[in-house]
PDB file of N, CA and C in Angstrom:
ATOM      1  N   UNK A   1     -10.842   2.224  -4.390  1.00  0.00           N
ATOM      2  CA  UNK A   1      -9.865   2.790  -3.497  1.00  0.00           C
ATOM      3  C   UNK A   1     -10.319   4.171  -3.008  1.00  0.00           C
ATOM      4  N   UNK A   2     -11.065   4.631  -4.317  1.00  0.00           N
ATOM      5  CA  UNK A   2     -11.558   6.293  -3.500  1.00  0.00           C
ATOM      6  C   UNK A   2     -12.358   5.712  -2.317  1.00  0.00           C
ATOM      7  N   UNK A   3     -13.571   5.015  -2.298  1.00  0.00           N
ATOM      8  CA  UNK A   3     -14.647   5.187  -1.005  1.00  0.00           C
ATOM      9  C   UNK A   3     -13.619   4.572  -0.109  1.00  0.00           C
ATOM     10  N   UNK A   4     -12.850   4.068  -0.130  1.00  0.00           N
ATOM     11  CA  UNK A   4     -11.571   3.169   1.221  1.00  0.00           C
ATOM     12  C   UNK A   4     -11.244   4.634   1.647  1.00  0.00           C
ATOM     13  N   UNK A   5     -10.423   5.713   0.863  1.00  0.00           N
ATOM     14  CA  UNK A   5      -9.744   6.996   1.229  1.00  0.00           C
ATOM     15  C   UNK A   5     -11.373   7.683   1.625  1.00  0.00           C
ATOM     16  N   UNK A   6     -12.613   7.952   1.426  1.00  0.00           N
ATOM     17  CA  UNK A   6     -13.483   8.542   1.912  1.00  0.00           C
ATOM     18  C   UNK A   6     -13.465   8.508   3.014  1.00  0.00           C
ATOM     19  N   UNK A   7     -14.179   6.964   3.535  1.00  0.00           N
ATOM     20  CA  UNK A   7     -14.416   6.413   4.676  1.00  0.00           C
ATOM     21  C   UNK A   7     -12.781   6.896   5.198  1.00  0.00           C
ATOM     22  N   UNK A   8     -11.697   6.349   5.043  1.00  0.00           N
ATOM     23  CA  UNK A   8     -10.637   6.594   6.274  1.00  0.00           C
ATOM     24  C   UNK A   8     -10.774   7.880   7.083  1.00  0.00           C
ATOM     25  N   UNK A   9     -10.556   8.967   5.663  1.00  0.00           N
ATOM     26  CA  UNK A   9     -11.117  10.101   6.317  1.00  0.00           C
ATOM     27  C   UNK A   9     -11.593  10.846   7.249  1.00  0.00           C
ATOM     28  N   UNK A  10     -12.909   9.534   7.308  1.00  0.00           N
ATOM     29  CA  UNK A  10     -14.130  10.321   8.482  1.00  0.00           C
ATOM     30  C   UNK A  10     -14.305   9.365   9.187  1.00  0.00           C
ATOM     31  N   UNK A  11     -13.091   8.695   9.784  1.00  0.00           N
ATOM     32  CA  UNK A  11     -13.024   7.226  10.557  1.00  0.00           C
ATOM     33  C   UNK A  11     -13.430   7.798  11.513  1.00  0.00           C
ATOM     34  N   UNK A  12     -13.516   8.653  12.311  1.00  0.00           N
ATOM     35  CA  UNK A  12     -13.922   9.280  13.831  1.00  0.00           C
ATOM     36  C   UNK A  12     -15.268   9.192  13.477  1.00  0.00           C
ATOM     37  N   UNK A  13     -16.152   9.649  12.501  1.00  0.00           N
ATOM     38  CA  UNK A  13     -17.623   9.616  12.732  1.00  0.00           C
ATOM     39  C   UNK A  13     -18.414   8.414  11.701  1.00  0.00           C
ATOM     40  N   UNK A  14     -17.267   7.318  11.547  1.00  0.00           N
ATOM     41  CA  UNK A  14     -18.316   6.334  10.957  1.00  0.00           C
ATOM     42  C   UNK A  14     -19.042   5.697  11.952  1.00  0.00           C
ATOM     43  N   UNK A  15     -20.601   5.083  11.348  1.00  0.00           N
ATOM     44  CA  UNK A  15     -21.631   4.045  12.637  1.00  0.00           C
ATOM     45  C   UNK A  15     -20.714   2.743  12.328  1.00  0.00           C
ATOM     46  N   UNK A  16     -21.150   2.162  13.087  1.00  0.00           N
ATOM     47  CA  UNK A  16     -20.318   0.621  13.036  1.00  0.00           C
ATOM     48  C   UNK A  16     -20.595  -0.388  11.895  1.00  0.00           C
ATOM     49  N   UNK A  17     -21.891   0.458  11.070  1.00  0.00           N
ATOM     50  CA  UNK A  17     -22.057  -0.426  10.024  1.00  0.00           C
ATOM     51  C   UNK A  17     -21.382  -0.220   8.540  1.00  0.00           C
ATOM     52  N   UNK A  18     -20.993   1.463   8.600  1.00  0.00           N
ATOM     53  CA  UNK A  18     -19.757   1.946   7.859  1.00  0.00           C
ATOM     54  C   UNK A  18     -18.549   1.219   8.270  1.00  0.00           C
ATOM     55  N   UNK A  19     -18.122   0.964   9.402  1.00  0.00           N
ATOM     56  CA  UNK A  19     -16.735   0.745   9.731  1.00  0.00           C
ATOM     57  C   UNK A  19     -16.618  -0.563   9.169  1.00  0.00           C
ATOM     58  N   UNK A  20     -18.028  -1.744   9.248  1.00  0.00           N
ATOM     59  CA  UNK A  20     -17.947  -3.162   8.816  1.00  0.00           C
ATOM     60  C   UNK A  20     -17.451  -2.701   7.552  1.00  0.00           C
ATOM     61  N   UNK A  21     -18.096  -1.851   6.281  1.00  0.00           N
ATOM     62  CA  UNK A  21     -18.261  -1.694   4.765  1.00  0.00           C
ATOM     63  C   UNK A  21     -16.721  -1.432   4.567  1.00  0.00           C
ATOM     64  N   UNK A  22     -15.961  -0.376   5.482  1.00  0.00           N
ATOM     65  CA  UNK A  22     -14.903  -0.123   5.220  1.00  0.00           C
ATOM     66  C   UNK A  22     -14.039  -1.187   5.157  1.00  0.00           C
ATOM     67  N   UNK A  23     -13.911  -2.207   6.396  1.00  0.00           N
ATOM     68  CA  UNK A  23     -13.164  -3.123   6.484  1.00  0.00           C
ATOM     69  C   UNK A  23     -13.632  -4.436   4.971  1.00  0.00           C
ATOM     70  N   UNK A  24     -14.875  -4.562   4.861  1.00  0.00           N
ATOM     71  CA  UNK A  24     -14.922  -5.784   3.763  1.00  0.00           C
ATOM     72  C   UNK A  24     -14.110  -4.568   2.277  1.00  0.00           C
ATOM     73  N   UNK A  25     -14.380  -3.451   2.299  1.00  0.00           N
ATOM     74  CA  UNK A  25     -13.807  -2.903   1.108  1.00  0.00           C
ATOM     75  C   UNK A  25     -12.373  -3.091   1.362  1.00  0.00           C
ATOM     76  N   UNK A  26     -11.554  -3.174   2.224  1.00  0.00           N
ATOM     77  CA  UNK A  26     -10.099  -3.155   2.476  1.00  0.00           C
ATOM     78  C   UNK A  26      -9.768  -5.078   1.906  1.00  0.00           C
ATOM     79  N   UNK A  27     -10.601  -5.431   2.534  1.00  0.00           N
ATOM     80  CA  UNK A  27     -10.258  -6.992   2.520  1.00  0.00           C
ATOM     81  C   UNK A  27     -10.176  -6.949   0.925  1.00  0.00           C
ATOM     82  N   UNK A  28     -11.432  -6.709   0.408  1.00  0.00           N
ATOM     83  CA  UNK A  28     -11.438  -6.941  -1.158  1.00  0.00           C
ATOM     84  C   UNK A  28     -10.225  -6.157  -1.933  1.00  0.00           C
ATOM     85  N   UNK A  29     -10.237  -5.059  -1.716  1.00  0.00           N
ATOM     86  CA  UNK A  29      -8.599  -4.381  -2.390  1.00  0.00           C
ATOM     87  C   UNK A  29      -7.631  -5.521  -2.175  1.00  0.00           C
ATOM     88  N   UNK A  30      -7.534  -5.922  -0.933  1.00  0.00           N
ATOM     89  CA  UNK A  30      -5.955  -6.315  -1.116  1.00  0.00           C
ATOM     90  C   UNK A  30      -6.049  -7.714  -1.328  1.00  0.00           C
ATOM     91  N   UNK A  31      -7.205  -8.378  -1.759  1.00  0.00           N
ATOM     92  CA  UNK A  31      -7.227  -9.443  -2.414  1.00  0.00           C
ATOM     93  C   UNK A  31      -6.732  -9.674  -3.461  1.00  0.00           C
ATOM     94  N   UNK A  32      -7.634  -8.425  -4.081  1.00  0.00           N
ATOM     95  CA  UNK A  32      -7.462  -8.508  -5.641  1.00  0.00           C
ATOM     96  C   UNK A  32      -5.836  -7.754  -5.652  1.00  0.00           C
ATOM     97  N   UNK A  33      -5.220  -7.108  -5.011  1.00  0.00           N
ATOM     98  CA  UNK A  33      -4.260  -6.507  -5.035  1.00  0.00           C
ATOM     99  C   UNK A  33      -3.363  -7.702  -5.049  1.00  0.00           C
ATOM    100  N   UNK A  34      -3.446  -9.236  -4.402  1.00  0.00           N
ATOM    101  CA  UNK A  34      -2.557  -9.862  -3.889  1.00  0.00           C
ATOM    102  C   UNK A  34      -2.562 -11.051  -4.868  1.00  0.00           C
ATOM    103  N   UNK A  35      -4.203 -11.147  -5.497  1.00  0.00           N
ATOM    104  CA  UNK A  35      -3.689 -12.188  -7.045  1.00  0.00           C
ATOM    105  C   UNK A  35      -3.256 -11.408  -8.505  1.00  0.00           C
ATOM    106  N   UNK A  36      -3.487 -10.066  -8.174  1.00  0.00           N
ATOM    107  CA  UNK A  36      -2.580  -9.551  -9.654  1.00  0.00           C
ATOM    108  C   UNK A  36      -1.318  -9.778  -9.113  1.00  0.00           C
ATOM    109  N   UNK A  37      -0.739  -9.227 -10.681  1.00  0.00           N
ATOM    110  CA  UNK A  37       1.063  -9.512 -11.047  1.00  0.00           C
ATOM    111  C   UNK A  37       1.655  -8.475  -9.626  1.00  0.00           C
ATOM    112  N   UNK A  38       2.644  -9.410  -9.013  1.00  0.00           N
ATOM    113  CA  UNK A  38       3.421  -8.717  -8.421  1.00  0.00           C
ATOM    114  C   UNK A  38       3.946  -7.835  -8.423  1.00  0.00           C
ATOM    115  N   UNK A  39       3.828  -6.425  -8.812  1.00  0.00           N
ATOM    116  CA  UNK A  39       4.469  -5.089  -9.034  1.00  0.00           C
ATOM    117  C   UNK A  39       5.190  -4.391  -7.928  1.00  0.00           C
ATOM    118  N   UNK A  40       6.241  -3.508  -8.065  1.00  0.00           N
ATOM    119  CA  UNK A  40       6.018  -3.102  -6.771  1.00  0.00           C
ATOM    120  C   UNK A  40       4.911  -1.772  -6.518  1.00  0.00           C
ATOM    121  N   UNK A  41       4.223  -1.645  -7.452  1.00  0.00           N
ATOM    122  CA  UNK A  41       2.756  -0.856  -7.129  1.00  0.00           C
ATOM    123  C   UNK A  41       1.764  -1.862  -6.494  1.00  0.00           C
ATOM    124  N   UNK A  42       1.690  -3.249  -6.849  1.00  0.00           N
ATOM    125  CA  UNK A  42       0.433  -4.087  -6.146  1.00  0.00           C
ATOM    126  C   UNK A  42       1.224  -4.221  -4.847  1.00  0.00           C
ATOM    127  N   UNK A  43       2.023  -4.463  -4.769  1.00  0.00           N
ATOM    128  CA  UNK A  43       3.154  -4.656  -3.111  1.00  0.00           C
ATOM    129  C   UNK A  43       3.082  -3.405  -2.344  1.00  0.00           C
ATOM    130  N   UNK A  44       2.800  -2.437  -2.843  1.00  0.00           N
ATOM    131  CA  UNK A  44       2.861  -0.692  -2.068  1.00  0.00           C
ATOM    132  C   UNK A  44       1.413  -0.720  -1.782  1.00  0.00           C
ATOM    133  N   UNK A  45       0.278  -1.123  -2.362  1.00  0.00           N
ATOM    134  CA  UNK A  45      -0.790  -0.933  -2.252  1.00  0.00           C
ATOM    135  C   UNK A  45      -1.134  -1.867  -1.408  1.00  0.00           C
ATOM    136  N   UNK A  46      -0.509  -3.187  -0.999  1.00  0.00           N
ATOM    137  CA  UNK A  46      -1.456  -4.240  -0.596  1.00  0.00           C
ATOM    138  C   UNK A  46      -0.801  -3.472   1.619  1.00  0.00           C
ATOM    139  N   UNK A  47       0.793  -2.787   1.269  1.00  0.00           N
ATOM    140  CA  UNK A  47       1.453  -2.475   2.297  1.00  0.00           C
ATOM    141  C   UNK A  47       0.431  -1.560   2.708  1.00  0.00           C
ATOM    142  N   UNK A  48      -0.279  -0.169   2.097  1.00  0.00           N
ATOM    143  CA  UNK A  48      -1.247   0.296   2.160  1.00  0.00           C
ATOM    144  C   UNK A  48      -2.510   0.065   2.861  1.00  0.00           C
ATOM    145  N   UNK A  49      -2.806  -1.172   2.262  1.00  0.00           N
ATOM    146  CA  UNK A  49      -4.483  -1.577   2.677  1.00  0.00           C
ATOM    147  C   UNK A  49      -4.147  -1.848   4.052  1.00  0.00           C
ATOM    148  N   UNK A  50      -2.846  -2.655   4.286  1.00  0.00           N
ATOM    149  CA  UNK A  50      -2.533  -3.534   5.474  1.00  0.00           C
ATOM    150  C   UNK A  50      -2.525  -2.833   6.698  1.00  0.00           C
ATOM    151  N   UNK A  51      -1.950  -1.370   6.342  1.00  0.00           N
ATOM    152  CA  UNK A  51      -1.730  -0.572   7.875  1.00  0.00           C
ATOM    153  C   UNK A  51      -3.182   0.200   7.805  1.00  0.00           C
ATOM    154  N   UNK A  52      -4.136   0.723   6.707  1.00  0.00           N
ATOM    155  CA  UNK A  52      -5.168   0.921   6.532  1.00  0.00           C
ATOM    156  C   UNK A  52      -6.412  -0.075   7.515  1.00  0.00           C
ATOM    157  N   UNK A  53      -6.332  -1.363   7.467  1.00  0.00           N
ATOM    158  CA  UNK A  53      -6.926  -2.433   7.997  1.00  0.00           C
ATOM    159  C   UNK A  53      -6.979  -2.266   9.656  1.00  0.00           C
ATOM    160  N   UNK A  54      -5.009  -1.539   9.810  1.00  0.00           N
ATOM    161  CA  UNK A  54      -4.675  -2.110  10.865  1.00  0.00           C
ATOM    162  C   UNK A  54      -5.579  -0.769  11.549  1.00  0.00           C
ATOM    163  N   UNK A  55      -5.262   0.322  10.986  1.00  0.00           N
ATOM    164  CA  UNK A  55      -6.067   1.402  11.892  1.00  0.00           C
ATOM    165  C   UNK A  55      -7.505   1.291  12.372  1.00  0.00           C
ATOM    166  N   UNK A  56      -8.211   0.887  10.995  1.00  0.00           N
ATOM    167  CA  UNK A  56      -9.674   0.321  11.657  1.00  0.00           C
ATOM    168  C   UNK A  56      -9.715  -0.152  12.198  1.00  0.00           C
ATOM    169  N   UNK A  57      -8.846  -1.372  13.024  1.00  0.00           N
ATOM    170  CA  UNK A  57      -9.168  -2.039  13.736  1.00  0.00           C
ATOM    171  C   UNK A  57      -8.325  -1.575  15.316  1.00  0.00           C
ATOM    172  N   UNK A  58      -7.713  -0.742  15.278  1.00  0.00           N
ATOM    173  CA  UNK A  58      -7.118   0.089  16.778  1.00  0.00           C
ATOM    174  C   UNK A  58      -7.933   0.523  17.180  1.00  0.00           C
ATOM    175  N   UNK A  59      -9.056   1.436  15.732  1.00  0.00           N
ATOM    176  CA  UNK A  59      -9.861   2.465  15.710  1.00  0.00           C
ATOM    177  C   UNK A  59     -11.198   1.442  16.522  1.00  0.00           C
ATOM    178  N   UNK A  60     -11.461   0.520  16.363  1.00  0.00           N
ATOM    179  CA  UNK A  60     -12.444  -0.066  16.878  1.00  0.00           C
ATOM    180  C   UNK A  60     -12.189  -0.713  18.112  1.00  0.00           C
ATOM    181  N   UNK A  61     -11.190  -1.253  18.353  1.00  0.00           N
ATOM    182  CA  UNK A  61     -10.919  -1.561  19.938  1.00  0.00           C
ATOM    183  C   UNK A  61     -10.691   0.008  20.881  1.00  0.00           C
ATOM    184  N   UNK A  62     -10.365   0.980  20.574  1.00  0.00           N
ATOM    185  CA  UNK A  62     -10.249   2.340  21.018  1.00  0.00           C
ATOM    186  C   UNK A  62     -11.873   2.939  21.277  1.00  0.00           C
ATOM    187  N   UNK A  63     -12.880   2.775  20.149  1.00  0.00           N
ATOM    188  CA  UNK A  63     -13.713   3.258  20.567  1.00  0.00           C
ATOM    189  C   UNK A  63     -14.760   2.087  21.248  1.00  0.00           C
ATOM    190  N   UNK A  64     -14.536   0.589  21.569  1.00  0.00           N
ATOM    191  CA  UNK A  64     -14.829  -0.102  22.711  1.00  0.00           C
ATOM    192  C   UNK A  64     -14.800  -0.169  23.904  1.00  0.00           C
ATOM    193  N   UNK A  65     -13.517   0.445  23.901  1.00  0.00           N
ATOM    194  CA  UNK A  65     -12.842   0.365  25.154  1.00  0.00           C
ATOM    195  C   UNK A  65     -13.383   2.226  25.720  1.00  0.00           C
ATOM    196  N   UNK A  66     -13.902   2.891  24.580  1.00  0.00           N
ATOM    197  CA  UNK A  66     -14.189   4.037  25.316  1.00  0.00           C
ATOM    198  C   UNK A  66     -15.992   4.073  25.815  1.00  0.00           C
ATOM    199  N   UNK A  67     -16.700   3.103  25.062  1.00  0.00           N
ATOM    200  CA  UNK A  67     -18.270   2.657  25.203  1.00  0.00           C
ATOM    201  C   UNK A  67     -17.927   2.066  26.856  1.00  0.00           C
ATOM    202  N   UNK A  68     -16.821   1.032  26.785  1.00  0.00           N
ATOM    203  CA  UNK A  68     -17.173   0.611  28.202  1.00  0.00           C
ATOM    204  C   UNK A  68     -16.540   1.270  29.499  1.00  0.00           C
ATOM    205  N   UNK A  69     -16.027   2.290  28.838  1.00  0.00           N
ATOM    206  CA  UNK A  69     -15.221   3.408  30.235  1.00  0.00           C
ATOM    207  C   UNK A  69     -16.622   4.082  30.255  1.00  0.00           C
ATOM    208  N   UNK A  70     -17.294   4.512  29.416  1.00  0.00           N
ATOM    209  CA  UNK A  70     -18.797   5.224  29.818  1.00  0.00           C
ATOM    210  C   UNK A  70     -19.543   4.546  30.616  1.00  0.00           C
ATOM    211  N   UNK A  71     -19.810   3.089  30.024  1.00  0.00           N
ATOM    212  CA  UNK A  71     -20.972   1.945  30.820  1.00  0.00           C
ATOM    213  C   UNK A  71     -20.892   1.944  31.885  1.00  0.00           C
ATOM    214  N   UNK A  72     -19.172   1.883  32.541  1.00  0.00           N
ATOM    215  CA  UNK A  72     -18.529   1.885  34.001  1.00  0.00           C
ATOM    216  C   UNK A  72     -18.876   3.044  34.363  1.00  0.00           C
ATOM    217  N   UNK A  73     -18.619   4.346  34.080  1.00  0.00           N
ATOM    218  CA  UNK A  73     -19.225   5.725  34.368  1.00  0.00           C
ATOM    219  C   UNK A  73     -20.569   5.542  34.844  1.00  0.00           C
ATOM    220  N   UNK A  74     -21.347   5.412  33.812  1.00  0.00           N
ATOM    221  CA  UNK A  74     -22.510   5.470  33.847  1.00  0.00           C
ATOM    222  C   UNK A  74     -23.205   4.606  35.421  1.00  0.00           C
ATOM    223  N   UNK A  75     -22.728   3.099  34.902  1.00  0.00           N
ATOM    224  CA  UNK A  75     -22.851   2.746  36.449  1.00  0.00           C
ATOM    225  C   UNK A  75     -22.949   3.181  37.715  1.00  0.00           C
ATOM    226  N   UNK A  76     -21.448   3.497  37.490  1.00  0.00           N
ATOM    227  CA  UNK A  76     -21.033   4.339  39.155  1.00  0.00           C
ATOM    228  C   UNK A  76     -22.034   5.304  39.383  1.00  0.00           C
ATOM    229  N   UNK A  77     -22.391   5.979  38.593  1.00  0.00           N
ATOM    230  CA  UNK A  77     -23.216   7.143  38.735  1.00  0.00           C
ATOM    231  C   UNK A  77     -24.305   6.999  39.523  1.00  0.00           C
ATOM    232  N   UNK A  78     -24.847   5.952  38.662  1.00  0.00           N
ATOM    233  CA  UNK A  78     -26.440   5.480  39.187  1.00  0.00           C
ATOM    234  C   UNK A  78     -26.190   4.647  40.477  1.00  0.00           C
ATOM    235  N   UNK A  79     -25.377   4.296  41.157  1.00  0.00           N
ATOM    236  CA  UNK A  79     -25.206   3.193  42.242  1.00  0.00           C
ATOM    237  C   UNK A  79     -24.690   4.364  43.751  1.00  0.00           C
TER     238      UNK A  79
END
């Protein structure tokens, strides 16, 4: 859970091959979060990973969508 809270952290300057590591580390938490005993600590944590997951993945359509506002830039430029 610490390197999950590292990486979130410095979600603005992970490479895309950090952002993959982050996301398989999220998947695996809330796996294992989701076959232990139902607590409401494994239920807070798995609620956790879930909006955790969800940001990486805003975080990655956000910085797609900002690669191809450049590409389009870039284009125009040269044309």
């Amino acid at each position: 859970m610490e390197r999950i809270q590292e990486l979130m952290g410095r979600l603005e300057d992970l490479s895309d091959a950090e952002i993959a590591e982050l996301e398989g580390l999220i998947l695996t938490e809330f796996d294992a979060a989701e076959a232990s005993e139902q607590t409401m600590e494994s239920v807070e944590r798995m609620v956790t990973l879930a909006d955790s997951l969800d940001t990486v993945r805003q975080h990655v359509t956000l910085r797609n969508e900002r690669a191809e506002q450049m590409a389009e830039q870039a284009r125009a430029a040269a044309a």
